[in-house]
N, C-alpha and C. Protein backbone atom coordinates (compact mmCIF):
# COMPACT_ATOMS: atom_id res chain seq x y z
N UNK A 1 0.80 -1.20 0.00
CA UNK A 1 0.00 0.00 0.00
C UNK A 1 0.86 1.27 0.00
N UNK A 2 1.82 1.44 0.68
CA UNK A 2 2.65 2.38 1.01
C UNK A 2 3.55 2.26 -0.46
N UNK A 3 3.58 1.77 -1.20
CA UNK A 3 4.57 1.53 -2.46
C UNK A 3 3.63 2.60 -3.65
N UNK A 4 1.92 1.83 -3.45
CA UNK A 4 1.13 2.44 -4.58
C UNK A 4 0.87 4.38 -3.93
N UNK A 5 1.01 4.91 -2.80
CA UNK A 5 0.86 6.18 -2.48
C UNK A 5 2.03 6.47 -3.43
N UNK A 6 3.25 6.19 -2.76
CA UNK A 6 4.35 7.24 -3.66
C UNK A 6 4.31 6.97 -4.44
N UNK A 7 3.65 5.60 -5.30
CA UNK A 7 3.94 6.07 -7.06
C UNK A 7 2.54 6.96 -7.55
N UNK A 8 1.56 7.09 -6.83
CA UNK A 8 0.17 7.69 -7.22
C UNK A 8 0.95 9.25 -7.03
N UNK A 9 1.64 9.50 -5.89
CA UNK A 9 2.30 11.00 -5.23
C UNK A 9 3.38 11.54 -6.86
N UNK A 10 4.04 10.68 -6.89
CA UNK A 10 5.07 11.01 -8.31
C UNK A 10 4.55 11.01 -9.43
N UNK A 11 3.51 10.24 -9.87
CA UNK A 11 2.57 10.40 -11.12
C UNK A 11 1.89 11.57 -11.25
N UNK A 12 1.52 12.33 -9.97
CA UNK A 12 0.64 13.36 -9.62
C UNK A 12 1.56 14.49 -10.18
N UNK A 13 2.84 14.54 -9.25
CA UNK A 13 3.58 15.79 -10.11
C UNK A 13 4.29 15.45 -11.03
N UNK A 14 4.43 14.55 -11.62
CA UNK A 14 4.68 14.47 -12.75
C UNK A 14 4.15 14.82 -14.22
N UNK A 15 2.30 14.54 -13.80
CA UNK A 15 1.73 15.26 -14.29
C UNK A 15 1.55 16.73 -14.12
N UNK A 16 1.45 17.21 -13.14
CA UNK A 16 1.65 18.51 -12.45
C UNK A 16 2.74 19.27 -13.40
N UNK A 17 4.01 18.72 -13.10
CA UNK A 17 5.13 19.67 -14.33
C UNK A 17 5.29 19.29 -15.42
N UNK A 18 4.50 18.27 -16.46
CA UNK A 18 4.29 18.25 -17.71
C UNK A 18 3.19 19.57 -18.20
N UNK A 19 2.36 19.37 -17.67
CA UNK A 19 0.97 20.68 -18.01
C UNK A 19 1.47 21.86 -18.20
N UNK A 20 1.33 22.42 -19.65
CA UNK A 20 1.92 23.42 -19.78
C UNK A 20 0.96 24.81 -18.88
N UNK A 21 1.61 25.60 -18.74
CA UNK A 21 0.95 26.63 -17.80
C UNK A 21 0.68 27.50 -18.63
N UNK A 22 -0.35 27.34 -19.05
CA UNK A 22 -1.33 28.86 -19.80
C UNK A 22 -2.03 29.32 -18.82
N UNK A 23 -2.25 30.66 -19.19
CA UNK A 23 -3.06 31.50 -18.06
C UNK A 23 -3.70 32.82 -19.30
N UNK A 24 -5.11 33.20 -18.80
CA UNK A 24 -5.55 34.38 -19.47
C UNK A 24 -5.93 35.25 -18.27
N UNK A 25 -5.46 36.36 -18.24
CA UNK A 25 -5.64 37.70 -17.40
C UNK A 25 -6.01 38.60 -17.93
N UNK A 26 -6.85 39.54 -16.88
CA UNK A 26 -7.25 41.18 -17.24
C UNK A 26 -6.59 41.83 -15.95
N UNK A 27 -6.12 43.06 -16.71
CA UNK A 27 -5.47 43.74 -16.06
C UNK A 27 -6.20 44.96 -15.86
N UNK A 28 -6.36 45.74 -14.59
CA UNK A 28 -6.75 47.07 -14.73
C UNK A 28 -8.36 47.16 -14.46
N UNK A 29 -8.87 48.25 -14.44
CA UNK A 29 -10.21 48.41 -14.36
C UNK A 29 -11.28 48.03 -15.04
N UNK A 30 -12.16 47.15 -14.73
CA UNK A 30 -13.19 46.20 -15.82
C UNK A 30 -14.26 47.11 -16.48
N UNK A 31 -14.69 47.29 -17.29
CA UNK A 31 -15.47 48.16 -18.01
C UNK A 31 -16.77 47.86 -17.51
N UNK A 32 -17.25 48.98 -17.05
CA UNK A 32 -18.70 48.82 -16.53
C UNK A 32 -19.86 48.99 -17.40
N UNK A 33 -19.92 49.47 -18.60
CA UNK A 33 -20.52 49.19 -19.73
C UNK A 33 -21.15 47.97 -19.98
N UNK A 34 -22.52 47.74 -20.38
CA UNK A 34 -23.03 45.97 -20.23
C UNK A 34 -22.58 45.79 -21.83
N UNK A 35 -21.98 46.40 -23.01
CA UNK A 35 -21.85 45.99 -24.03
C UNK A 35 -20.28 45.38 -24.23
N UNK A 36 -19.32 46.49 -23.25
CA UNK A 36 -18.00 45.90 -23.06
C UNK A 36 -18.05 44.99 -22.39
N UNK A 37 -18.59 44.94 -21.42
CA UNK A 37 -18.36 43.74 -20.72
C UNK A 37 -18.56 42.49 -21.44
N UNK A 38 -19.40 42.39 -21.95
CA UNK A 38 -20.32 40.93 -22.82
C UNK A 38 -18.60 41.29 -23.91
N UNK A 39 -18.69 42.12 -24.33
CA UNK A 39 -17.61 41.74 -25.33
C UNK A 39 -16.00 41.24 -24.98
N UNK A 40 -15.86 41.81 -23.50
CA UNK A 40 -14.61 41.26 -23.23
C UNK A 40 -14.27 40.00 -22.72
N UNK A 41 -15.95 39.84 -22.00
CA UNK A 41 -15.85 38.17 -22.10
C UNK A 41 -15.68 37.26 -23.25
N UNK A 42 -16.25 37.96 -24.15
CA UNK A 42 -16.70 36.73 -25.29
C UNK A 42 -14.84 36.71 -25.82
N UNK A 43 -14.12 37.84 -25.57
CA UNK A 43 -12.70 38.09 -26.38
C UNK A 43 -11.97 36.77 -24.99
N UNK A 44 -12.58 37.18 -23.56
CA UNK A 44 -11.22 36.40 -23.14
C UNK A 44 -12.30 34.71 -23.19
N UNK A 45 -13.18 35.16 -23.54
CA UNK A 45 -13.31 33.35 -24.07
C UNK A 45 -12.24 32.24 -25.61
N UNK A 46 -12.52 33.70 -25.96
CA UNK A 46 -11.87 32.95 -27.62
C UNK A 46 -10.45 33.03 -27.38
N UNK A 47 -9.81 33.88 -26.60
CA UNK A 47 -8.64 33.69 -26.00
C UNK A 47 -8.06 32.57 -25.34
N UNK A 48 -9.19 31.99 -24.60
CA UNK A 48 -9.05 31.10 -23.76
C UNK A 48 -9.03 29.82 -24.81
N UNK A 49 -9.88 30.10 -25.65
CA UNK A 49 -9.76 28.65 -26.62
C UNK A 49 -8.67 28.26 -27.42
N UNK A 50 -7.64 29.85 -27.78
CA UNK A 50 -6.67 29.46 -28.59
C UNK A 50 -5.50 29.25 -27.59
N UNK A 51 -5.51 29.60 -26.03
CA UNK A 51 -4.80 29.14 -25.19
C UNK A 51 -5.18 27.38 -24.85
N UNK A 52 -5.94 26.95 -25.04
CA UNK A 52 -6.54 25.62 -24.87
C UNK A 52 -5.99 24.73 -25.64
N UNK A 53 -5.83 25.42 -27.23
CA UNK A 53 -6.02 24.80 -28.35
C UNK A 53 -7.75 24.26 -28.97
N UNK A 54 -8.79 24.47 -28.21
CA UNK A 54 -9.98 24.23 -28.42
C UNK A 54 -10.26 24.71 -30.09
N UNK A 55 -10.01 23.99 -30.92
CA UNK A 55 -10.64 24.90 -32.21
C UNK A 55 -12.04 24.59 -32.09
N UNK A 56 -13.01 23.89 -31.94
CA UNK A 56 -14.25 23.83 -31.75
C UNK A 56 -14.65 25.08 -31.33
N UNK A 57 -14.23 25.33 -30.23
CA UNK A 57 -14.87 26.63 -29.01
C UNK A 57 -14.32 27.87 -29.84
N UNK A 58 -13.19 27.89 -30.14
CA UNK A 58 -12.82 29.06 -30.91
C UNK A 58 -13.63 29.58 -32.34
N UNK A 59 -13.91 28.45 -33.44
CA UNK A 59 -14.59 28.67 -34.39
C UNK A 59 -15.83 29.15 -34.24
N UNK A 60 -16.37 28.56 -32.88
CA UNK A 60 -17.52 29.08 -32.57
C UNK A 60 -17.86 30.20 -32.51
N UNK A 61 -16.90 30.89 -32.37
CA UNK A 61 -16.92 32.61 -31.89
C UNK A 61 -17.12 33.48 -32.67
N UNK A 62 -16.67 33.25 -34.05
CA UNK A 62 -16.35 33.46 -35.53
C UNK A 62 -17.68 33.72 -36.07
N UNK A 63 -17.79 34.38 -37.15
CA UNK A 63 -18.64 34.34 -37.97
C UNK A 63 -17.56 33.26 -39.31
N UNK A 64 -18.55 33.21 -40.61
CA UNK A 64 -17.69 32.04 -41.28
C UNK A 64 -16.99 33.06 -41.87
N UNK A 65 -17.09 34.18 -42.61
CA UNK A 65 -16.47 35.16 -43.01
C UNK A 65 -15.08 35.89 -42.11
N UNK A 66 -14.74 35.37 -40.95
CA UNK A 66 -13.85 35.76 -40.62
C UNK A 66 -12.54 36.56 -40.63
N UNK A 67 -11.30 37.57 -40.25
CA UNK A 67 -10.45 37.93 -41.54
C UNK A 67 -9.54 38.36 -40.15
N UNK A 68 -8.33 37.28 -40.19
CA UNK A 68 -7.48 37.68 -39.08
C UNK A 68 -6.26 38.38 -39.92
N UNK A 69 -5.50 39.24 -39.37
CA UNK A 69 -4.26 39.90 -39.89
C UNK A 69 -3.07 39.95 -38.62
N UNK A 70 -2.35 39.16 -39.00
CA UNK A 70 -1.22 39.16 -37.99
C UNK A 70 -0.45 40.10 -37.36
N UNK A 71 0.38 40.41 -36.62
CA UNK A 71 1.24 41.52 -36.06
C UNK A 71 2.16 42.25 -37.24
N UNK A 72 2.54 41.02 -38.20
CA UNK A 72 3.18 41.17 -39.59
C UNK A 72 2.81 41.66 -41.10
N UNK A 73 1.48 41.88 -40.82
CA UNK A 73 0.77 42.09 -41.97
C UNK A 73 0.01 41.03 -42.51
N UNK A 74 0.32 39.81 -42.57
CA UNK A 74 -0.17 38.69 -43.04
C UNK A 74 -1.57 38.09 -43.12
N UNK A 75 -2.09 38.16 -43.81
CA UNK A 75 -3.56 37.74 -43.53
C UNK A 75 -3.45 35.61 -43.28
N UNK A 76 -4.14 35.58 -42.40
CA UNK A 76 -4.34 33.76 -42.29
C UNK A 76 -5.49 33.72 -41.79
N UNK A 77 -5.82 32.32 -42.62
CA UNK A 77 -7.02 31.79 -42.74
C UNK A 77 -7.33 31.27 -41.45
N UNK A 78 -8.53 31.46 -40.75
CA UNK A 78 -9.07 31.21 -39.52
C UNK A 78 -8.46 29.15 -39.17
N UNK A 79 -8.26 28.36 -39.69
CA UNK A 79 -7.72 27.28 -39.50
C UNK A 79 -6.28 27.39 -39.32
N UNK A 80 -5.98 28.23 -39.33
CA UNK A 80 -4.20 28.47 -39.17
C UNK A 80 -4.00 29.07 -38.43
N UNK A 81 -5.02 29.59 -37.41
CA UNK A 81 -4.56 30.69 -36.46
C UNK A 81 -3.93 29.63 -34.83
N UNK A 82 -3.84 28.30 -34.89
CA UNK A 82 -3.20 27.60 -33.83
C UNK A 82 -1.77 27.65 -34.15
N UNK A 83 -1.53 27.58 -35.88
CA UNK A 83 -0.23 28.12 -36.43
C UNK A 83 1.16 27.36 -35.70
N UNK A 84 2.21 27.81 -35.79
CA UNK A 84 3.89 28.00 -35.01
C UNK A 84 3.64 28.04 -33.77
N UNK A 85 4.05 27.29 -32.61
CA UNK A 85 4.41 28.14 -31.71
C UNK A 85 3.28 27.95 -30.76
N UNK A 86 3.51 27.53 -29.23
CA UNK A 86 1.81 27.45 -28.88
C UNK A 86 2.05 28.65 -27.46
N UNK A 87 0.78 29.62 -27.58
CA UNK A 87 0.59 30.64 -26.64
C UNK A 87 0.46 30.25 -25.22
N UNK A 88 1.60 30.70 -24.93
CA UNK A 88 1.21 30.65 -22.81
C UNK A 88 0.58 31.01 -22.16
N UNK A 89 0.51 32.78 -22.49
CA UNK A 89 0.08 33.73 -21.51
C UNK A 89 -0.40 34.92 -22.57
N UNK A 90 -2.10 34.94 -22.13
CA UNK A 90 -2.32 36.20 -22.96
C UNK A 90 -2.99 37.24 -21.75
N UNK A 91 -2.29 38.49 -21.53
CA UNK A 91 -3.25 39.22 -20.98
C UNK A 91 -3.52 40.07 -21.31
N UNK A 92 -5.47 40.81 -21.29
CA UNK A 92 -5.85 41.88 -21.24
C UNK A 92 -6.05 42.84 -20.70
N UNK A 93 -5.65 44.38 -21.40
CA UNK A 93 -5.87 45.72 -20.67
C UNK A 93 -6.36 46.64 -21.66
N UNK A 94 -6.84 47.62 -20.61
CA UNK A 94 -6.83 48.77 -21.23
C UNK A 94 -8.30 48.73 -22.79
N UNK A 95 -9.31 47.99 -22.62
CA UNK A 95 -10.10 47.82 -23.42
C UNK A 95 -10.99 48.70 -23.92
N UNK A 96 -11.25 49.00 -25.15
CA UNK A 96 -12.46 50.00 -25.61
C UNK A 96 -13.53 49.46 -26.48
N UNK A 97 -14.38 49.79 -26.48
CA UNK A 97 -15.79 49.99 -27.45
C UNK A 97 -15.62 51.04 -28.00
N UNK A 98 -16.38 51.13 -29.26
CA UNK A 98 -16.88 51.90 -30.40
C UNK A 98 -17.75 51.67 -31.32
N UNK A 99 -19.06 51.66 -30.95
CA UNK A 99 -20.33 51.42 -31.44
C UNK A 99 -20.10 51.94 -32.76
N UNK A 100 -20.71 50.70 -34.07
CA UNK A 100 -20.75 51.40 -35.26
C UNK A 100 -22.62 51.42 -35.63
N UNK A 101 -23.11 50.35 -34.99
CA UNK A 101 -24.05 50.52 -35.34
C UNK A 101 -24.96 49.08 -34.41
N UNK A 102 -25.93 49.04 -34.14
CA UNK A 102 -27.20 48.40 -33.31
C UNK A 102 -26.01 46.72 -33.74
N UNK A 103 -25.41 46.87 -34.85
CA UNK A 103 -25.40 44.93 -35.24
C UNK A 103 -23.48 44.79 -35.36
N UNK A 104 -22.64 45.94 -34.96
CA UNK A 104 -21.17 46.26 -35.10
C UNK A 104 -20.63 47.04 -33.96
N UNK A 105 -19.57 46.39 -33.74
CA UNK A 105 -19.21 47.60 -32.69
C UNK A 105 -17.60 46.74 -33.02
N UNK A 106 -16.42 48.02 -32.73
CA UNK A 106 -14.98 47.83 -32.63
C UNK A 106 -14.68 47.40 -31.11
N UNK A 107 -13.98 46.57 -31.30
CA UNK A 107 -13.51 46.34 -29.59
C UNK A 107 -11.64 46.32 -29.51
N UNK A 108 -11.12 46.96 -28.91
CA UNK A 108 -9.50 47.28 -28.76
C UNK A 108 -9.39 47.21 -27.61
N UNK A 109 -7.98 46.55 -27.50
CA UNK A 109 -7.47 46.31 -26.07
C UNK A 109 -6.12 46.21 -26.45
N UNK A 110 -5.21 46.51 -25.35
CA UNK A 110 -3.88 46.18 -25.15
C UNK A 110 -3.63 44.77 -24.85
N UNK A 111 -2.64 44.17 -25.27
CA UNK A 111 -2.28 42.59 -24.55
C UNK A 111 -1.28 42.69 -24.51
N UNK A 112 -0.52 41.60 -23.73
CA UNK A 112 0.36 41.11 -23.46
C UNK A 112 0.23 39.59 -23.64
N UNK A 113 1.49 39.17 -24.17
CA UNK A 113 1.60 38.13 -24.78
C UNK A 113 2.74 36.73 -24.52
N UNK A 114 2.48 35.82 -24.25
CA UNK A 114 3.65 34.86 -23.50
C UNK A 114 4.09 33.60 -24.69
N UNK A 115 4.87 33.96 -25.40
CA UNK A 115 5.16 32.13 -26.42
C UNK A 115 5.92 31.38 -25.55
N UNK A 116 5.37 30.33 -26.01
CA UNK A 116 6.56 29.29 -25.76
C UNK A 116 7.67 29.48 -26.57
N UNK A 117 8.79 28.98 -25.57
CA UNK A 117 10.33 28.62 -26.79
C UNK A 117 10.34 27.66 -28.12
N UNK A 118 10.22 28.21 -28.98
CA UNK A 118 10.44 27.29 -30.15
C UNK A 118 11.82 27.67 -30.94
N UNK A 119 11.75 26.30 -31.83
CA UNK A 119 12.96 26.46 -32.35
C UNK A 119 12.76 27.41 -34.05
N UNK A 120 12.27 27.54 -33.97
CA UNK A 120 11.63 28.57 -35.22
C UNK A 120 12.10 30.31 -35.10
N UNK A 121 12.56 30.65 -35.89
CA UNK A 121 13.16 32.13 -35.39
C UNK A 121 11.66 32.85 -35.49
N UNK A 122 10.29 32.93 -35.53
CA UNK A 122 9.30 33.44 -35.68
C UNK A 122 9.63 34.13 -33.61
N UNK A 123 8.87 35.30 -33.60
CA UNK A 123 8.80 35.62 -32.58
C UNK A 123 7.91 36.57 -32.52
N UNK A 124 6.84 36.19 -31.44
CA UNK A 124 5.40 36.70 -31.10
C UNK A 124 6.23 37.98 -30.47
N UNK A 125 5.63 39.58 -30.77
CA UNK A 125 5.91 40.87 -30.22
C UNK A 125 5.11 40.67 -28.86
N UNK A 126 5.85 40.24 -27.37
CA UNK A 126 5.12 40.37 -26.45
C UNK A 126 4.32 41.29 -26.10
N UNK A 127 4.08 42.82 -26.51
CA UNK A 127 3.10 43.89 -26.15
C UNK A 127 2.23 44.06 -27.77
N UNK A 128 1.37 43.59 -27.62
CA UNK A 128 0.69 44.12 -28.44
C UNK A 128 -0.86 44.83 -28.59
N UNK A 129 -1.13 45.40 -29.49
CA UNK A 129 -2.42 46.38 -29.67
C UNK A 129 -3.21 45.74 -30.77
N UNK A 130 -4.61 45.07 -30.10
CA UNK A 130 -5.56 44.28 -30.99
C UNK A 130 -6.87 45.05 -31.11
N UNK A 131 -7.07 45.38 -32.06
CA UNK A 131 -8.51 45.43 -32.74
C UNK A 131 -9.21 44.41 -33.48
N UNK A 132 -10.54 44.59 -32.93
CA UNK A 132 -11.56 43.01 -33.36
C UNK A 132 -12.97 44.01 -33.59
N UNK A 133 -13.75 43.50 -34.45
CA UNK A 133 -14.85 43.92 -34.85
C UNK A 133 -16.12 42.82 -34.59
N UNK A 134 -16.60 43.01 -33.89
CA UNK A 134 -17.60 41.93 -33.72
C UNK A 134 -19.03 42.03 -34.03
N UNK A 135 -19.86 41.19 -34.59
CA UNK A 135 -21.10 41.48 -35.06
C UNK A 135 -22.06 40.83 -34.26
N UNK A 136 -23.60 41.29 -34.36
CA UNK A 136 -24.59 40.63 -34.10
C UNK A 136 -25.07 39.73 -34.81
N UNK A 137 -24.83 38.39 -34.37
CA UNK A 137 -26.03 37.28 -35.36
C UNK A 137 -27.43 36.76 -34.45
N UNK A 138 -28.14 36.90 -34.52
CA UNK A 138 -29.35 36.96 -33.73
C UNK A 138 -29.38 37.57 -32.66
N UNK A 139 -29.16 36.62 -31.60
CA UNK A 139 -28.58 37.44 -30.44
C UNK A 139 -26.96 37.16 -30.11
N UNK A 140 -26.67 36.51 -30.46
CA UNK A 140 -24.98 36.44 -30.01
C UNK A 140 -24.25 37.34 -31.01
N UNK A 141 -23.32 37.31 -30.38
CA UNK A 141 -22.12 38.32 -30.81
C UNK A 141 -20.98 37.31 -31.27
N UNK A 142 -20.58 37.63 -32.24
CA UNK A 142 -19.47 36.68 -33.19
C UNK A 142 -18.38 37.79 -33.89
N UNK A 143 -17.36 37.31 -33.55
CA UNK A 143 -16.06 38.10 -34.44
C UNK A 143 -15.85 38.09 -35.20
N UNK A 144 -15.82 38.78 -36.26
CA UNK A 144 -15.56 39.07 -37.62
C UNK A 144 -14.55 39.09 -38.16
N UNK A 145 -13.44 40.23 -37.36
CA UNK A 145 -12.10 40.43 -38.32
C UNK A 145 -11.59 40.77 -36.22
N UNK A 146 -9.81 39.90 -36.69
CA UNK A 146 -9.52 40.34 -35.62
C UNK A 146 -7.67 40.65 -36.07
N UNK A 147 -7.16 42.32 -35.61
CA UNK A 147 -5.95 42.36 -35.98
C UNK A 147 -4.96 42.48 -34.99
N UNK A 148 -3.91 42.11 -35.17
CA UNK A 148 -2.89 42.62 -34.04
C UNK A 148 -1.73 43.33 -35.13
N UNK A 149 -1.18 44.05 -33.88
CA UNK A 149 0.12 44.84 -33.94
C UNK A 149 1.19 44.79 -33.21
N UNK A 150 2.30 45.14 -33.23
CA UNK A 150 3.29 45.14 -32.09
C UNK A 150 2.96 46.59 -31.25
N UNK A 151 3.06 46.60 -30.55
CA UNK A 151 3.08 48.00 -29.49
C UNK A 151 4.14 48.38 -28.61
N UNK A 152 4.82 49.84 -29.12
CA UNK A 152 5.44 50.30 -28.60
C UNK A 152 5.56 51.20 -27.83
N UNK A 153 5.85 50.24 -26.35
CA UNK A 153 5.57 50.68 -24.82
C UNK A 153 6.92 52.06 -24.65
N UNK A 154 6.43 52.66 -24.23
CA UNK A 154 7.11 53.90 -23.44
C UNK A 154 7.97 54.94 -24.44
N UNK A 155 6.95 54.70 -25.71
CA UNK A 155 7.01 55.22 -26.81
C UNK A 155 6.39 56.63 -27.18
């Protein structure tokens, strides 16, 4: 009995320090707005899915028309956005609304950004500045186009 604890105890952290440690955070003051709010959830949901790897949960979020543009300019197709490289740590700040209309609204936020080490010289700009446009489809809200940039802090 005492043999099967410590190997159940070492399997435990063993699993414990295999699990990679993703984490999604907000930083800063939460928007008291009921339209930001719903929207910054729905952002640190789809966040959460590409921290997961969930493409199910992530596509979900999407409209099918989708249109992501990378930090680089690059446009990629919504199936490629798990891509190079798998994300650690994404956090949000600093978020805005900008109503375009009853069925559109812009949503921007600051992030911060965590890669893993890969052996690929590609390298995620840890500060970056994302704009996402999200629409109304009945009643849910689905993302349309989502861009990033690099951001230059203390600039």
């Amino acid at each position: 009995m005492p043999n099967r604890l410590v190997a159940l105890a070492l399997m435990s952290g063993a699993l414990t320090f295999a699990a990679p440690a993703q984490s999604l955070k907000f930083y800063g003051n939460a928007p008291t707005d009921p339209l930001a709010v719903t929207l910054l959830e729905k952002e640190q949901a789809l966040m959460g899915a590409v921290l997961r790897r969930d493409a199910a949960a992530f596509s979900g979020s999407l409209t099918s028309d989708f249109v992501f543009i990378n930090y680089d300019g690059h446009h990629n197709p919504k199936g490629e956005l798990f891509g190079e490289g798998e994300l650690k740590e994404y956090s949000i700040y600093e978020p805005q609304t900008l109503v375009l209309d009853d069925g559109a609204v812009v949503f921007s936020y600051n992030a911060i950004v965590r890669q893993a080490p890969s052996d690929d010289e590609q390298h995620i700009p840890r500060y970056q500045h994302v704009t996402t446009i999200w629409v109304k489809q009945g009643t849910d809200w689905k993302e349309k186009f989502h861009q990033t940039a690099a951001l230059q802090v203390g600039s």
